[in-house]
C-alpha atoms as a PDB file:
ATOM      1  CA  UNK A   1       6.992 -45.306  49.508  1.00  0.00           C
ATOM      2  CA  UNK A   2       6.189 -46.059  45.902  1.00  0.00           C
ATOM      3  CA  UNK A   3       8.731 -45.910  42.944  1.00  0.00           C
ATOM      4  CA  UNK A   4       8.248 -42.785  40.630  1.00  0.00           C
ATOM      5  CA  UNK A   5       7.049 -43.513  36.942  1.00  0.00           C
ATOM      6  CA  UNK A   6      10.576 -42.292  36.571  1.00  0.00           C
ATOM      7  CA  UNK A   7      12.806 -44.169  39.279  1.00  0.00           C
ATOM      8  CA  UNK A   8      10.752 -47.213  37.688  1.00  0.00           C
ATOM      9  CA  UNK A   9      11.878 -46.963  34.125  1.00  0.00           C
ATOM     10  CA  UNK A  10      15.232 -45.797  35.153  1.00  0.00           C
ATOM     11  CA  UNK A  11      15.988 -49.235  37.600  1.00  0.00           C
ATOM     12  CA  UNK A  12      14.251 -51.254  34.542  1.00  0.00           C
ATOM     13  CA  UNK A  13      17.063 -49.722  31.976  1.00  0.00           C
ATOM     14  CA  UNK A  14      19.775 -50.652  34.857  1.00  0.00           C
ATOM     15  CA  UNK A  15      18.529 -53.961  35.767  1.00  0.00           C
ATOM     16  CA  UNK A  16      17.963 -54.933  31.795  1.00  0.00           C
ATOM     17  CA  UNK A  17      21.993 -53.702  31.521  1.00  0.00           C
ATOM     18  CA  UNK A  18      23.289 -55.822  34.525  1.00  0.00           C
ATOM     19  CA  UNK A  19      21.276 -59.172  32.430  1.00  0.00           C
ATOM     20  CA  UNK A  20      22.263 -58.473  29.244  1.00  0.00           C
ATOM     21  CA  UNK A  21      26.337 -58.226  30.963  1.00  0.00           C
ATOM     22  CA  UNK A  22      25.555 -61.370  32.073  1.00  0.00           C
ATOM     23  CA  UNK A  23      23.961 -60.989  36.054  1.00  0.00           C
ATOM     24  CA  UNK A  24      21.233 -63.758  35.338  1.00  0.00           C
ATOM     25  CA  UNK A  25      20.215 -63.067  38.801  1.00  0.00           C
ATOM     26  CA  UNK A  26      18.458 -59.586  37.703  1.00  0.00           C
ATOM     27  CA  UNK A  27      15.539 -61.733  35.972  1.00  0.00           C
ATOM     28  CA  UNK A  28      12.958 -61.453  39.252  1.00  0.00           C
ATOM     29  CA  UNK A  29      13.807 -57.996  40.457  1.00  0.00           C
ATOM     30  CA  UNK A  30      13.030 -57.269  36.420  1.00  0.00           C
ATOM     31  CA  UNK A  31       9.935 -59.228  36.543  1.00  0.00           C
ATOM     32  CA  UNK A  32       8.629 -57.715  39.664  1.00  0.00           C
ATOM     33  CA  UNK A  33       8.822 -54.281  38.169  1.00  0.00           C
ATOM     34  CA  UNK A  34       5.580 -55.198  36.035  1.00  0.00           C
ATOM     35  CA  UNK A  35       2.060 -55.560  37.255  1.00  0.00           C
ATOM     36  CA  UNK A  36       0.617 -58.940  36.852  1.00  0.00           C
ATOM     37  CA  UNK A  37      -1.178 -57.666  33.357  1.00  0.00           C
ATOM     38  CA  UNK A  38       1.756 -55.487  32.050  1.00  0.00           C
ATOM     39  CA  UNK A  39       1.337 -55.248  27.972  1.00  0.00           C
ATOM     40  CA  UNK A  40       4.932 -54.481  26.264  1.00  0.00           C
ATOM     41  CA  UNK A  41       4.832 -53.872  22.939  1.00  0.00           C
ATOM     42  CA  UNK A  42       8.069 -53.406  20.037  1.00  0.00           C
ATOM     43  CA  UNK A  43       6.426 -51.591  17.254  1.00  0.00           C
ATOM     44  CA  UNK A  44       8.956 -51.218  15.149  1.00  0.00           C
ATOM     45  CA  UNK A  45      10.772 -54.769  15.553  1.00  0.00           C
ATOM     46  CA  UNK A  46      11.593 -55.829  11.677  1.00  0.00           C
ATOM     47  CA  UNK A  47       9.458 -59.471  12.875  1.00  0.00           C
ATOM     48  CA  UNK A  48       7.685 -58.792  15.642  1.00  0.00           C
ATOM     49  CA  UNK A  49       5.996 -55.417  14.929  1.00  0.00           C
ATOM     50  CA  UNK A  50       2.562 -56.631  15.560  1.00  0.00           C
ATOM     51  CA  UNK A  51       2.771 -58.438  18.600  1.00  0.00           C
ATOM     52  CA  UNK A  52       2.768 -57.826  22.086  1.00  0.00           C
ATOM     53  CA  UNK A  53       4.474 -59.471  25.691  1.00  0.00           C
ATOM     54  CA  UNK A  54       1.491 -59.936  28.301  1.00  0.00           C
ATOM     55  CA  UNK A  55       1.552 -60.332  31.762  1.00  0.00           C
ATOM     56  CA  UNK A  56       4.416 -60.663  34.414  1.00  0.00           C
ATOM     57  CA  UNK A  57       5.300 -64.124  33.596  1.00  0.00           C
ATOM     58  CA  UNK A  58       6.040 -63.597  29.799  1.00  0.00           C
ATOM     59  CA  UNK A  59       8.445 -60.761  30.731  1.00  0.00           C
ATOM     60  CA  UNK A  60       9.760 -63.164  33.243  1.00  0.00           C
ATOM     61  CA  UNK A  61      10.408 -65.759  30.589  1.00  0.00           C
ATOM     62  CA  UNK A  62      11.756 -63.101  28.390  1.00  0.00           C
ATOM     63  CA  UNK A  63      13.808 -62.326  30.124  1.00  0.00           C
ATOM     64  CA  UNK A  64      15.097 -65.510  31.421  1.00  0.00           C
ATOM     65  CA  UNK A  65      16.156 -65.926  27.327  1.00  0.00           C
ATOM     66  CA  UNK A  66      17.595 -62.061  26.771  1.00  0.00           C
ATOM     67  CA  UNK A  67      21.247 -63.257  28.341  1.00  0.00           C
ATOM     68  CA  UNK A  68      22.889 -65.275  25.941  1.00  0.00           C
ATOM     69  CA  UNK A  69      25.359 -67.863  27.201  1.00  0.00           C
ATOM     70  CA  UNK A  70      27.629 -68.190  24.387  1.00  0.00           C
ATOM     71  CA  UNK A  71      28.019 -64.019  23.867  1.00  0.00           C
ATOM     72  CA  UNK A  72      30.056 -61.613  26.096  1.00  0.00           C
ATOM     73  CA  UNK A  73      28.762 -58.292  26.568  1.00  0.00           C
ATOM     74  CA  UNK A  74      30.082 -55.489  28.244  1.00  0.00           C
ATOM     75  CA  UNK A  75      27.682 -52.757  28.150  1.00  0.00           C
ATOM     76  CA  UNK A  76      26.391 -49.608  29.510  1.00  0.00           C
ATOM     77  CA  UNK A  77      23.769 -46.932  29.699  1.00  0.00           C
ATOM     78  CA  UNK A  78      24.407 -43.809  27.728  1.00  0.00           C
ATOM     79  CA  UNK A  79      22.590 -40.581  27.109  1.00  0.00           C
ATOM     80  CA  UNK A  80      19.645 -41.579  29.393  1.00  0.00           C
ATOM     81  CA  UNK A  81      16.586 -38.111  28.805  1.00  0.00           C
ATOM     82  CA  UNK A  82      13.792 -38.769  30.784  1.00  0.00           C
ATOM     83  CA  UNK A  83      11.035 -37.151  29.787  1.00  0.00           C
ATOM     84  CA  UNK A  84       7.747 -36.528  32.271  1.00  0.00           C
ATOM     85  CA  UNK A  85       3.951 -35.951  30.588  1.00  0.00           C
ATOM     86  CA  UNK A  86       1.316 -34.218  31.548  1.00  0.00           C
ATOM     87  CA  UNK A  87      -0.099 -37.671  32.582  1.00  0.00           C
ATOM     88  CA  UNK A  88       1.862 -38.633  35.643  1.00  0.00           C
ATOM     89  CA  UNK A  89       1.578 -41.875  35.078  1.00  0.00           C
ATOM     90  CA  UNK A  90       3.691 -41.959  31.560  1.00  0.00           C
ATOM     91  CA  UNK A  91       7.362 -40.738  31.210  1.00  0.00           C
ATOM     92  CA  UNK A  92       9.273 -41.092  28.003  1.00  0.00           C
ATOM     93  CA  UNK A  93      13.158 -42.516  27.974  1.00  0.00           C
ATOM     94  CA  UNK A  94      16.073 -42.307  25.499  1.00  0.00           C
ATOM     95  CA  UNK A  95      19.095 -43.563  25.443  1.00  0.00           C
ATOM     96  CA  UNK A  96      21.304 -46.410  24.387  1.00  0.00           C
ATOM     97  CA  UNK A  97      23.055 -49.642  24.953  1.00  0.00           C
ATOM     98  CA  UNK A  98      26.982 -48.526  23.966  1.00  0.00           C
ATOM     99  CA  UNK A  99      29.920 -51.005  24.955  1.00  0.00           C
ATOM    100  CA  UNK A 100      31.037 -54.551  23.308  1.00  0.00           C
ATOM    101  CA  UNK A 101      29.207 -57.704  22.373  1.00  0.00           C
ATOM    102  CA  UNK A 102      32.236 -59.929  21.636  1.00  0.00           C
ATOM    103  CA  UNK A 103      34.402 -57.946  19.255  1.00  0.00           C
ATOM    104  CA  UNK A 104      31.718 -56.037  17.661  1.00  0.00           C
ATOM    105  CA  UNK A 105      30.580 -51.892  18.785  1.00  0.00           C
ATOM    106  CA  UNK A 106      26.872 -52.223  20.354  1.00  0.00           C
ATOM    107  CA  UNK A 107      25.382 -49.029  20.131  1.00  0.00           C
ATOM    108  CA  UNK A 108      21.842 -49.289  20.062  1.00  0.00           C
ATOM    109  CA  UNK A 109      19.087 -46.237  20.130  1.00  0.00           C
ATOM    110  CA  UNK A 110      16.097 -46.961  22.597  1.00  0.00           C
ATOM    111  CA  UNK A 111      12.827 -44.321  23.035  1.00  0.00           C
ATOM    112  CA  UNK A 112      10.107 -46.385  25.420  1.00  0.00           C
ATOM    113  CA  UNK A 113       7.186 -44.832  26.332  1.00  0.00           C
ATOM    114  CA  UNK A 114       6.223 -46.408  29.583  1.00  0.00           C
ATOM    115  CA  UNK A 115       2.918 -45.407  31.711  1.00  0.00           C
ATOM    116  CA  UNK A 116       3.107 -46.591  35.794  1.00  0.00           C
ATOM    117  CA  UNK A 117       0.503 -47.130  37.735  1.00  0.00           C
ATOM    118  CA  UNK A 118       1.800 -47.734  41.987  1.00  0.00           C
ATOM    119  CA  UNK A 119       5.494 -47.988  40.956  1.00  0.00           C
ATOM    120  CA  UNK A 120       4.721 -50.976  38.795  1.00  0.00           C
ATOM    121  CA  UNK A 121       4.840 -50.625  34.742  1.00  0.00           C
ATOM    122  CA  UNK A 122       1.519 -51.441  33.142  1.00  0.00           C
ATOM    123  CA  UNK A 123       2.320 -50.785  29.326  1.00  0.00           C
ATOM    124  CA  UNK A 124       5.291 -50.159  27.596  1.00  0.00           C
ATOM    125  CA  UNK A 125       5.679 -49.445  23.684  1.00  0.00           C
ATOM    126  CA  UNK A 126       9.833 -50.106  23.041  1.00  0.00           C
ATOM    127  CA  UNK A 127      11.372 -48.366  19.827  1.00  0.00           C
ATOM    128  CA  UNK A 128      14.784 -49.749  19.548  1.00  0.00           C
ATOM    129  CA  UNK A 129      16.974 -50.154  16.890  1.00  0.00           C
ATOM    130  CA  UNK A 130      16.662 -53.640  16.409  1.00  0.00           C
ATOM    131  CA  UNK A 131      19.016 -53.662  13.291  1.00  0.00           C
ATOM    132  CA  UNK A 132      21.614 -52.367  15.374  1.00  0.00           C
ATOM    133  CA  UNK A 133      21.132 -54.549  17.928  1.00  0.00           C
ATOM    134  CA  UNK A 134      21.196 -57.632  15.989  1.00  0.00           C
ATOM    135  CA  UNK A 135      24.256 -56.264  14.084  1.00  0.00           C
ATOM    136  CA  UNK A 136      26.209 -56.365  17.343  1.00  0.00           C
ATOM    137  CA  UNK A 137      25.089 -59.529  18.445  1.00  0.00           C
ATOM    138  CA  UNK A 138      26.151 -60.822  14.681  1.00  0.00           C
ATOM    139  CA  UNK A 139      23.117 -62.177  13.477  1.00  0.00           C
ATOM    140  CA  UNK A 140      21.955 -59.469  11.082  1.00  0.00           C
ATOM    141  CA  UNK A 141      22.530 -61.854   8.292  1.00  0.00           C
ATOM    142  CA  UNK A 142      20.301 -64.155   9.256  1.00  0.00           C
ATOM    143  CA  UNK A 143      17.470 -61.554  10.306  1.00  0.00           C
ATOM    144  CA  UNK A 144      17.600 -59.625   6.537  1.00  0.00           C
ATOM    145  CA  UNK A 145      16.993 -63.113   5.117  1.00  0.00           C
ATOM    146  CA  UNK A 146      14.588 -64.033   7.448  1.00  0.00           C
ATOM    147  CA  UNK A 147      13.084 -60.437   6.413  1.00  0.00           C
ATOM    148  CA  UNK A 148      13.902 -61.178   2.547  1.00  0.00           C
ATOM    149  CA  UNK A 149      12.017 -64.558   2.701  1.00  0.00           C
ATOM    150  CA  UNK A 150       8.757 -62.977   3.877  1.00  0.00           C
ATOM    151  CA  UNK A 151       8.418 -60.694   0.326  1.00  0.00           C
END
């Protein structure tokens, strides 16, 4: 029986959790829940707006980098809102990423927007609050002036 559009988005927000914490061993089952031609897209990423991650083995290198060694993070889901279309192919998510990266708050605001075609994701479009994100994982600094450099 094939995954929901839902059940889909819902294991990918789990799984993503369990890597970022640190279970490196979550990177194929993560992979596997794209088709070979998935498109992922962060449109409002402060450097990355205007690109996109194709195909199954980008996301698989992606996220073979997303857990990094030298940070702890404890982290969970929080406020998870699925939201179905009229399409039933596309759902829409919110939530966020609340817990601890080292000894900094993570609370980070996601909204994806994910359309599923046989249980596998086949385009995503990610809002997250990157700022937040890179606040908690300390490197904020270095992202403004990376952001400052390109005026």
């Amino acid at each position: 029986m094939t995954r929901t559009a839902g059940e889909t988005v819902r294991e990918l927000v789990d799984r993503v959790t369990m890597l970022r914490n640190g279970d490196h061993s979550q990177i194929e089952p993560l992979a596997g829940l794209y088709a070979l031609d998935a498109y992922v897209t962060h449109p409002l990423h402060p450097e990355h707006a205007n690109s996109a991650t194709a195909g199954r083995e980008a996301l698989r290198a992606h996220f073979s980098r997303l857990p990094q060694a030298d940070v702890s993070v404890a982290s969970s889901v929080e406020d998870f809102r699925l939201h179905t279309t009229a399409d039933p192919e596309v759902v829409i998510v919110e939530f966020r990423y609340a817990g601890r990266v080292g000894q900094r708050a993570l609370n980070t605001r996601c909204i994806f927007v994910v359309r599923v075609v046989a249980g596998l994701i086949v385009e995503s479009r990610d809002y997250i609050d990157h700022l937040a994100s890179a606040r908690a994982y300390g490197v904020l600094p270095e992202v403004l002036a990376r952001l400052g450099a390109g005026l």
